[in-house]
N, C-alpha and C. Protein backbone atom coordinates (compact mmCIF):
# COMPACT_ATOMS: atom_id res chain seq x y z
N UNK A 1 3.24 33.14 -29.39
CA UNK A 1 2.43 32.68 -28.29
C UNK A 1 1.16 32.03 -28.80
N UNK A 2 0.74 32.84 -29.80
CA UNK A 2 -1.03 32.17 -30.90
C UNK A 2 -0.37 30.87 -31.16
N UNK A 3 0.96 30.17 -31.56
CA UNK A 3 0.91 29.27 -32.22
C UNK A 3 1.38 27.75 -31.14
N UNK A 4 2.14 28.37 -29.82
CA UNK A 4 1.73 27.62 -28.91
C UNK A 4 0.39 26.87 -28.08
N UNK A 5 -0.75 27.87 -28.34
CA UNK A 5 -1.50 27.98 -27.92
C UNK A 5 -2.93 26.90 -29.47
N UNK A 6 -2.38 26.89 -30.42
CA UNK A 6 -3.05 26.15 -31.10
C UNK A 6 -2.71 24.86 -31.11
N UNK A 7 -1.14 24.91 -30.84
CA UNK A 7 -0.33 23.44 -31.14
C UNK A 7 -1.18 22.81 -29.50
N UNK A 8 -1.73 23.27 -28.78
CA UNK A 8 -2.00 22.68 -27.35
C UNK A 8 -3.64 22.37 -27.77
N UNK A 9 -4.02 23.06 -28.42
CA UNK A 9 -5.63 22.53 -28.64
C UNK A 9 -5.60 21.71 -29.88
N UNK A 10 -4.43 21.46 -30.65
CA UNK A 10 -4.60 20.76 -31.38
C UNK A 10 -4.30 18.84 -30.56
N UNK A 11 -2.91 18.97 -30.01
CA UNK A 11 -2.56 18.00 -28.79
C UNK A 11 -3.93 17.10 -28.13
N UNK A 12 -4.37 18.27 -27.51
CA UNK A 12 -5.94 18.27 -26.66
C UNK A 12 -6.64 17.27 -27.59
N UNK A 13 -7.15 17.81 -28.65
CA UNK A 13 -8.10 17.62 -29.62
C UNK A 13 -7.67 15.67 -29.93
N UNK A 14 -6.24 15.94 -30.31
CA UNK A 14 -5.84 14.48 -30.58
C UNK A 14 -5.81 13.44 -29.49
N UNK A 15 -5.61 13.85 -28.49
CA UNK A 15 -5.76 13.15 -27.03
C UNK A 15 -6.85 12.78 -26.96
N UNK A 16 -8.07 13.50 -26.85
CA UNK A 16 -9.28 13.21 -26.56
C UNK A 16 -9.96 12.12 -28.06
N UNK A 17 -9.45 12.49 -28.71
CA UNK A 17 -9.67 11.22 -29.74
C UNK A 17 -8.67 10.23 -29.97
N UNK A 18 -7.83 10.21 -28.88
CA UNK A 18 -7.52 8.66 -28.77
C UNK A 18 -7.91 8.19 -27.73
N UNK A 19 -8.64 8.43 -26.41
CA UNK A 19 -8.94 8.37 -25.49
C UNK A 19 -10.38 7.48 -25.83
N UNK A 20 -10.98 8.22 -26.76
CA UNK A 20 -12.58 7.58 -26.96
C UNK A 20 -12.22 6.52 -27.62
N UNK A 21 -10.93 6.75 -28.77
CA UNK A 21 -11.09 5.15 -29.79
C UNK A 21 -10.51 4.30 -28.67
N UNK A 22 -9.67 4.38 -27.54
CA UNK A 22 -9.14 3.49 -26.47
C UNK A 22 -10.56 2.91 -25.90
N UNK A 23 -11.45 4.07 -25.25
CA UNK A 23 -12.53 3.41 -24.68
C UNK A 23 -13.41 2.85 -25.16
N UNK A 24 -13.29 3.15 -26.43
CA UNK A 24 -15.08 2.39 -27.43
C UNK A 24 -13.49 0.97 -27.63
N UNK A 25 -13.07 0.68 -27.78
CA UNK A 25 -12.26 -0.82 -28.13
C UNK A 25 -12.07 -1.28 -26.38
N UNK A 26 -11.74 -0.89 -25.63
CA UNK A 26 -12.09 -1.49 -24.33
C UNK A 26 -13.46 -1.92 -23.79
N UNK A 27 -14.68 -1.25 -24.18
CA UNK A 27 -15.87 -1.41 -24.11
C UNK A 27 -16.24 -3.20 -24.70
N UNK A 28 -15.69 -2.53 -26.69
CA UNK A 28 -15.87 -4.09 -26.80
C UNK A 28 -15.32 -4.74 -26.21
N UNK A 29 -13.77 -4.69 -26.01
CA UNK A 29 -13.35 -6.10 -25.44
C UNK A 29 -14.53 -6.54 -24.39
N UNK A 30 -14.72 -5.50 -23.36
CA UNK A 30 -15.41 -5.86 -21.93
C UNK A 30 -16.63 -5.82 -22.05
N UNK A 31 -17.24 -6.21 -23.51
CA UNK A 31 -18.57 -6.79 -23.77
C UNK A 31 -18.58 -8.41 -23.80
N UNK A 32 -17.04 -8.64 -24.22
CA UNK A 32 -16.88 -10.06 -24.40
C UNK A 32 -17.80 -11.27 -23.54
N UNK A 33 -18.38 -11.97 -23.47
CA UNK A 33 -19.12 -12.75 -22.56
C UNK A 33 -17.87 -13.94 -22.18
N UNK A 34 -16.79 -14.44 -23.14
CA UNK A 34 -16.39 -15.41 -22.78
C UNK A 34 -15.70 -15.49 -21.31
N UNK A 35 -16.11 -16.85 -20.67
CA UNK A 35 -16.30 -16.72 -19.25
C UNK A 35 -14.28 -17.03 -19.26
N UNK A 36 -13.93 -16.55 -18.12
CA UNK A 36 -12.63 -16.49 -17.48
C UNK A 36 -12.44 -18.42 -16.72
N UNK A 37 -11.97 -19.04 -17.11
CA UNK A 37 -11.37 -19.99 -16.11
C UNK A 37 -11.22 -20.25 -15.06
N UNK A 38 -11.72 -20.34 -13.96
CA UNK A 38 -10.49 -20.49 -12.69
C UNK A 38 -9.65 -21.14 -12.65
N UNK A 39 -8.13 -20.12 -12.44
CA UNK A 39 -6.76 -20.65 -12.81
C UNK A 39 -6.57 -22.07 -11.59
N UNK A 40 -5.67 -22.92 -11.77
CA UNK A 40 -5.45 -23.67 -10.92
C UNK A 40 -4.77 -23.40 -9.90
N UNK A 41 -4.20 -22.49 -10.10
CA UNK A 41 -3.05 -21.87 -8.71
C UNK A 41 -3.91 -20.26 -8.23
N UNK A 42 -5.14 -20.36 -8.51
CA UNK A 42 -5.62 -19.21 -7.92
C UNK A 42 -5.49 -18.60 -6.61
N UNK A 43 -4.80 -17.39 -6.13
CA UNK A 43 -4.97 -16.43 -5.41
C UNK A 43 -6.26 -16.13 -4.16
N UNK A 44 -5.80 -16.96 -2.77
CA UNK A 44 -7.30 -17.18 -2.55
C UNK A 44 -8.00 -15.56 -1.86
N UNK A 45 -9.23 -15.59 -2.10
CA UNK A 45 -9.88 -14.09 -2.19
C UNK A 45 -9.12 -13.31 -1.37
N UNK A 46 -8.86 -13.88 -0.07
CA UNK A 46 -8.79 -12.90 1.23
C UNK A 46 -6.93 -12.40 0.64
N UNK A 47 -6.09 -13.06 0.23
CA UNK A 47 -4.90 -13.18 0.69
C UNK A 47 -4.70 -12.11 -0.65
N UNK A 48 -5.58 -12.22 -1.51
CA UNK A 48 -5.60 -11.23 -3.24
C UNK A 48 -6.15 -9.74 -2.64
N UNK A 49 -6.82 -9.74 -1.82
CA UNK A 49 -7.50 -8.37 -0.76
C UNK A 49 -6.25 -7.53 -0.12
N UNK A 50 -5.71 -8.81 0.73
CA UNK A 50 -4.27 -8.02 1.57
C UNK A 50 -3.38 -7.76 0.14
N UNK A 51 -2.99 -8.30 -1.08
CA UNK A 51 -2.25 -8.11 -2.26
C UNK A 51 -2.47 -6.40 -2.70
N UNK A 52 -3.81 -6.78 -2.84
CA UNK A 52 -3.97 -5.41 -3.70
C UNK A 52 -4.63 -4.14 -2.68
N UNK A 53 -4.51 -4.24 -1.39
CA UNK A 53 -4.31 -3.34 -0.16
C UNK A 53 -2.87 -2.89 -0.37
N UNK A 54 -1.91 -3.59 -0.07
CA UNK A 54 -0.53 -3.66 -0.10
C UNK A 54 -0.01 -2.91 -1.85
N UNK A 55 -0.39 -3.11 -2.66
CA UNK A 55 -0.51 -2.40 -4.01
C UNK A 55 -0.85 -1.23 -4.00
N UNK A 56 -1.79 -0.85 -3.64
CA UNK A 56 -2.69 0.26 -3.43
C UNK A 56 -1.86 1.30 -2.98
N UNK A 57 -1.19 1.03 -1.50
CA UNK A 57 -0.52 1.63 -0.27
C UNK A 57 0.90 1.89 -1.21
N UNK A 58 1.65 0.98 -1.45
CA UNK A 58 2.65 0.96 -1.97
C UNK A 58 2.47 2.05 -3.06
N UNK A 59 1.99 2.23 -4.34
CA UNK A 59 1.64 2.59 -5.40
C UNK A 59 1.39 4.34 -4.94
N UNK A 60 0.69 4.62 -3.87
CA UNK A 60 0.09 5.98 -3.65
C UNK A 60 1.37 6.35 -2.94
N UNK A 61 2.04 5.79 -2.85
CA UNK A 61 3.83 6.25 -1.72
C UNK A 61 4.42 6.44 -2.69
N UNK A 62 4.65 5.50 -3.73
CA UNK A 62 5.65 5.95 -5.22
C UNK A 62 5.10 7.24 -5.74
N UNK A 63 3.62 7.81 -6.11
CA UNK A 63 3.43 8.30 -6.27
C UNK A 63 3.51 9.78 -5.37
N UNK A 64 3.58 10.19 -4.07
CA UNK A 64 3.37 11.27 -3.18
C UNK A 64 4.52 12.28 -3.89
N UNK A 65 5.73 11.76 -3.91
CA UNK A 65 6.65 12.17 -4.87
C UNK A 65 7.46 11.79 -6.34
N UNK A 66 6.92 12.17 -7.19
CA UNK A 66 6.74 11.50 -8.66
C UNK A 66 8.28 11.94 -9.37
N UNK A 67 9.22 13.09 -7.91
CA UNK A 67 10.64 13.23 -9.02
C UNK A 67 11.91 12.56 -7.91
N UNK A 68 11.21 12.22 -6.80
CA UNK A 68 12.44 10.90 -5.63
C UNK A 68 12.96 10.14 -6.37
N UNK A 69 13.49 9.83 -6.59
CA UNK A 69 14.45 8.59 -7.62
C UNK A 69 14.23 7.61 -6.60
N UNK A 70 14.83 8.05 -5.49
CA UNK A 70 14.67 6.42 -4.78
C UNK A 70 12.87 5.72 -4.74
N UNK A 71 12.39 6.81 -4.35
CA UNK A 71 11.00 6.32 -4.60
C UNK A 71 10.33 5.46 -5.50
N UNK A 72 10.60 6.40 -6.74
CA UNK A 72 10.17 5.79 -8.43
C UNK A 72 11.15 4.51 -8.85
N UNK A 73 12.30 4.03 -8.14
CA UNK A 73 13.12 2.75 -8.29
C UNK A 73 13.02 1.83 -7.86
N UNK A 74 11.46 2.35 -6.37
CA UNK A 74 10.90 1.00 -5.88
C UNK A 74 9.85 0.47 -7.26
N UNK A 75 10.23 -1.48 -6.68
CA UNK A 75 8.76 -1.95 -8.23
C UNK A 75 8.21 -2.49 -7.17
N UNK A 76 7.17 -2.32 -6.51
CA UNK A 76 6.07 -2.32 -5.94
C UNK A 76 5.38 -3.87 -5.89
N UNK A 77 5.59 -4.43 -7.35
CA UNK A 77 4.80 -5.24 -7.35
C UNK A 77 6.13 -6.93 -7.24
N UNK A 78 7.19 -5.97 -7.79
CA UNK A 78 8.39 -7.28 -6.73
C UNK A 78 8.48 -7.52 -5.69
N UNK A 79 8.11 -6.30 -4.77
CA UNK A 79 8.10 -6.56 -3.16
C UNK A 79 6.43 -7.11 -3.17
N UNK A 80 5.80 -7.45 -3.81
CA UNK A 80 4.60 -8.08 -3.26
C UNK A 80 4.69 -9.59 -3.83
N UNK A 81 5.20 -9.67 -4.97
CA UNK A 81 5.31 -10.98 -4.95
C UNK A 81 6.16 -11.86 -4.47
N UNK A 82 7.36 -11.23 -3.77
CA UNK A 82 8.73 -11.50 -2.89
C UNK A 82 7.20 -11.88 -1.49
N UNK A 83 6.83 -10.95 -1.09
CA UNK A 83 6.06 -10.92 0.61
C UNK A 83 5.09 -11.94 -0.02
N UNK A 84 4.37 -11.97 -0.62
CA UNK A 84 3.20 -13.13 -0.61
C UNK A 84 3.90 -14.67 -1.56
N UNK A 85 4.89 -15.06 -1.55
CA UNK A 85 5.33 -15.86 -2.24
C UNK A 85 4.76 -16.00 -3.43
N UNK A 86 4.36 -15.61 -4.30
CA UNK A 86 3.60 -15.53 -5.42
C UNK A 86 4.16 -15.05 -6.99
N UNK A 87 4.64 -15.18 -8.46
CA UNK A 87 4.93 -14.67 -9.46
C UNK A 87 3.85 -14.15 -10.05
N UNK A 88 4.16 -13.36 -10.76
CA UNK A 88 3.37 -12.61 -11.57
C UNK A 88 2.60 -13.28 -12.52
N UNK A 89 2.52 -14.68 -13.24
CA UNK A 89 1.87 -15.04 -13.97
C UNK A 89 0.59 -15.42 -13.05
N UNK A 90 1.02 -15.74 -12.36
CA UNK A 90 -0.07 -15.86 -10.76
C UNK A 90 -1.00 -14.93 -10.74
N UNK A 91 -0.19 -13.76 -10.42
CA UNK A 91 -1.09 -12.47 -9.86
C UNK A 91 -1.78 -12.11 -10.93
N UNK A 92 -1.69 -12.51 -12.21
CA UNK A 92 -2.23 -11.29 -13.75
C UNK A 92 -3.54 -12.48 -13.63
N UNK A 93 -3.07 -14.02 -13.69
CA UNK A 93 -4.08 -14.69 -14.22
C UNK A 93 -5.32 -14.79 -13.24
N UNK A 94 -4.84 -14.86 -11.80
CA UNK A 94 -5.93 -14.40 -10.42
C UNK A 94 -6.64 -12.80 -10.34
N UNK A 95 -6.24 -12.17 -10.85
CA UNK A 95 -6.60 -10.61 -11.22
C UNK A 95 -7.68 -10.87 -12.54
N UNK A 96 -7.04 -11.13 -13.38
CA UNK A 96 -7.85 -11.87 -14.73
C UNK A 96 -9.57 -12.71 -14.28
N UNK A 97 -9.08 -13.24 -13.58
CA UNK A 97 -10.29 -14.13 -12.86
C UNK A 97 -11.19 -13.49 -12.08
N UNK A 98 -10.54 -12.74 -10.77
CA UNK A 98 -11.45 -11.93 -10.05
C UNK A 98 -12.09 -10.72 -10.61
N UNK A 99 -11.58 -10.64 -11.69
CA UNK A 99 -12.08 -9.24 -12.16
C UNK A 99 -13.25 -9.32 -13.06
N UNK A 100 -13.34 -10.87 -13.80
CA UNK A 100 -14.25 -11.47 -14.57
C UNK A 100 -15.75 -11.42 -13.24
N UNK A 101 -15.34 -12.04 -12.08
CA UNK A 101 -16.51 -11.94 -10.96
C UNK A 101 -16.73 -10.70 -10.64
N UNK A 102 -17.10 -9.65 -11.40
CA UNK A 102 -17.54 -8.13 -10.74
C UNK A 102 -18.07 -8.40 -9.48
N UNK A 103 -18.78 -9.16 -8.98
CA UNK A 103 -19.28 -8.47 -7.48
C UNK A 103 -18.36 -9.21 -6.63
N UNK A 104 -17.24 -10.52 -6.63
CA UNK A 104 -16.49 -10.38 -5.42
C UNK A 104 -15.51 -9.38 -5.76
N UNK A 105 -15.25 -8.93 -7.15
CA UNK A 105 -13.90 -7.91 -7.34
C UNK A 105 -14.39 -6.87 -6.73
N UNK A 106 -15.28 -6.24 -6.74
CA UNK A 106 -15.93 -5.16 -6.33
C UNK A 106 -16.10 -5.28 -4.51
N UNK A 107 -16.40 -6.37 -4.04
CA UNK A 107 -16.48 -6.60 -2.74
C UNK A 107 -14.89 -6.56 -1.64
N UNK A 108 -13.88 -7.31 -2.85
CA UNK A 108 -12.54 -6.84 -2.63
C UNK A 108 -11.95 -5.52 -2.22
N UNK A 109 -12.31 -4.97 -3.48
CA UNK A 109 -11.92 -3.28 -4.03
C UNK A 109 -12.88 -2.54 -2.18
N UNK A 110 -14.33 -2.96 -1.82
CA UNK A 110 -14.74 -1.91 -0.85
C UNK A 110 -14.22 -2.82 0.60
N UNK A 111 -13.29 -3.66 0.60
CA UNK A 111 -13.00 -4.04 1.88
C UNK A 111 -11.51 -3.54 1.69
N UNK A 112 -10.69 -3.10 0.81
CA UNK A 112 -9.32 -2.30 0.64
C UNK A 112 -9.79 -1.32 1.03
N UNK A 113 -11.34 -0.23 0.38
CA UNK A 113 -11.08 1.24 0.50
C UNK A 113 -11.64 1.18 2.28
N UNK A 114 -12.46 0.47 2.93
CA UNK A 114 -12.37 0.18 4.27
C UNK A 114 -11.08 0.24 4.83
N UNK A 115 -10.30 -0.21 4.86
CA UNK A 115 -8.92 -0.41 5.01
C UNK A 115 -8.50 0.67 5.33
N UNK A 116 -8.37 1.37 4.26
CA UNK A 116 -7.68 2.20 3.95
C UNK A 116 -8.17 3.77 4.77
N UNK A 117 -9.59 3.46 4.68
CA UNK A 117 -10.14 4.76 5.19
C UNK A 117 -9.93 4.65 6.61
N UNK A 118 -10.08 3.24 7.47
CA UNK A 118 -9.72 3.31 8.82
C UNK A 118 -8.17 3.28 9.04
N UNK A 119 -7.54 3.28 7.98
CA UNK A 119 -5.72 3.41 8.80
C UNK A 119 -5.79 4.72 8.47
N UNK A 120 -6.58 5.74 7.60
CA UNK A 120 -6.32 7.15 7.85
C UNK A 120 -6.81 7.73 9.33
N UNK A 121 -8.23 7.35 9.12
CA UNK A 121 -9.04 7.56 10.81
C UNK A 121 -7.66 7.53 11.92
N UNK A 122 -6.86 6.25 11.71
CA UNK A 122 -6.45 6.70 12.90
C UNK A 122 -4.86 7.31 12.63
N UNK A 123 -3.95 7.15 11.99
CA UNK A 123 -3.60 8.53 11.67
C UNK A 123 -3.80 9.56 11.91
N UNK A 124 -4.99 10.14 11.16
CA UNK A 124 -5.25 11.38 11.57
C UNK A 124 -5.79 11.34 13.35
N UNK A 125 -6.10 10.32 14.33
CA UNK A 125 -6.22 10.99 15.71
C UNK A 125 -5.06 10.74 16.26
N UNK A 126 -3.99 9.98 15.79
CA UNK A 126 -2.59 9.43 16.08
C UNK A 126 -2.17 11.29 16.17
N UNK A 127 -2.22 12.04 14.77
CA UNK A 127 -1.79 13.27 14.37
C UNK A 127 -2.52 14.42 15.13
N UNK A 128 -3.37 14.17 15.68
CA UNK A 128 -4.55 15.36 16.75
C UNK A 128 -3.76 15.09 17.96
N UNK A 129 -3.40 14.01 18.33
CA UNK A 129 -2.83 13.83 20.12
C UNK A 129 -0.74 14.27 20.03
N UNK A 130 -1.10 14.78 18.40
CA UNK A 130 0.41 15.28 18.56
C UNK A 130 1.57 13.81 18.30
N UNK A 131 1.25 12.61 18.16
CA UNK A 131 1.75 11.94 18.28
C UNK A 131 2.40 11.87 16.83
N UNK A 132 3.49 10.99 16.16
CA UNK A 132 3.40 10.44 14.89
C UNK A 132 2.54 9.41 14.34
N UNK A 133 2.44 9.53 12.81
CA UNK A 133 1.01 8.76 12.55
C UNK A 133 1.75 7.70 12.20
N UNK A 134 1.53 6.25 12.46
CA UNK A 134 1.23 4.96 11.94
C UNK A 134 1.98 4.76 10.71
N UNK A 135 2.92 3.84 10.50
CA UNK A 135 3.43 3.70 9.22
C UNK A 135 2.17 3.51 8.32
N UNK A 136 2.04 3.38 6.79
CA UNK A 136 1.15 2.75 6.37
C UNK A 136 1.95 2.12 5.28
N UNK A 137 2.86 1.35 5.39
CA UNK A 137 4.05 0.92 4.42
C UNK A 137 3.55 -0.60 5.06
N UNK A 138 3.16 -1.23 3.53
CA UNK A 138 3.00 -2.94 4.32
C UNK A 138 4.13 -3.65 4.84
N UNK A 139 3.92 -4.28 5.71
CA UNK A 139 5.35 -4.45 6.75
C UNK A 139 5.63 -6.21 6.14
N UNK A 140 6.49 -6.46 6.24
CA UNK A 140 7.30 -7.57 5.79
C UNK A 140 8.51 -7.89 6.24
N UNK A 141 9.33 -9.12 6.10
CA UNK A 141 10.41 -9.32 6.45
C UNK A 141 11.24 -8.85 5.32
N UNK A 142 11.24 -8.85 4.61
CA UNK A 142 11.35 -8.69 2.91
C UNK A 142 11.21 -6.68 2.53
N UNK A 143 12.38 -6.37 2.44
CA UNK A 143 11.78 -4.87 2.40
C UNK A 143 12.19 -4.54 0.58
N UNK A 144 11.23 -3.71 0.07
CA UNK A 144 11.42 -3.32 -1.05
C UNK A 144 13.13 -2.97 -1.48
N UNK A 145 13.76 -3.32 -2.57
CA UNK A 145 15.03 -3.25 -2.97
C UNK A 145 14.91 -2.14 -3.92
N UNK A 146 16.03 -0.79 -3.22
CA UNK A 146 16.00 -0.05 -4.46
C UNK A 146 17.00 -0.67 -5.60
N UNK A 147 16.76 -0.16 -6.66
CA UNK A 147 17.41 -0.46 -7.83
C UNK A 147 17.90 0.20 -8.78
């Protein structure tokens, strides 16, 4: 049992020192000054907001149950680029960009957690009047494909 119990603080020990050499090399990178581009097929703000709302929602549903197979076989981010007509070199290099603008990324990020906090609000009074609560599955013609 002593030697389980060392092999776990040793684990620990090594975790936490790859964790800092991860964050002191992410730091530099994200000291970098060189400015980001705006891509030519950029993602326009509002429609990258409903994207990564729809991400968000999606992502915390895969997650509620982490051993569903059908769940964990949805890819989340195929049904978003299927619903917003959009590929992924799209979405990384518009993500890439907005994320370089900290204060509209950040202005993004608190109009999702808005979002998000008022489709619980009403949920939860949907769930007080006894009623069922509100899907919160982004709706589309296009429904996620298990696989």
């Amino acid at each position: 049992m002593a030697e389980k119990g060392c092999s776990l603080i040793d684990k620990t020990l090594k975790m936490k020192k790859i964790i800092w050499i991860l964050g002191l090399m992410l730091g530099l990178i994200g000291c970098n000054n060189l400015p980001i581009e705006k891509p030519d097929n950029l993602i326009a703000e509002d429609k990258m907001t409903d994207i990564l709302y729809d991400l968000t929602l999606l992502d915390a549903i895969k997650l509620q149950n982490p051993y569903d197979t059908i769940k964990q076989s949805i890819r989340p981010r195929e049904f978003i680029y299927k619903k917003y007509n959009i590929d992924s070199l799209q979405f990384v290099r518009s993500n890439q960009y907005y994320i370089s603008q900290i204060e509209t990324y950040k202005k993004m990020y608190e109009q999702v957690n808005e979002r998000l906090q008022n489709k619980k609000s009403e949920n939860d009074l949907l769930l007080k009047k006894g009623g069922a609560a509100a899907p919160s599955i982004p709706s589309s013609d296009d429904t996620p494909q298990v696989q």
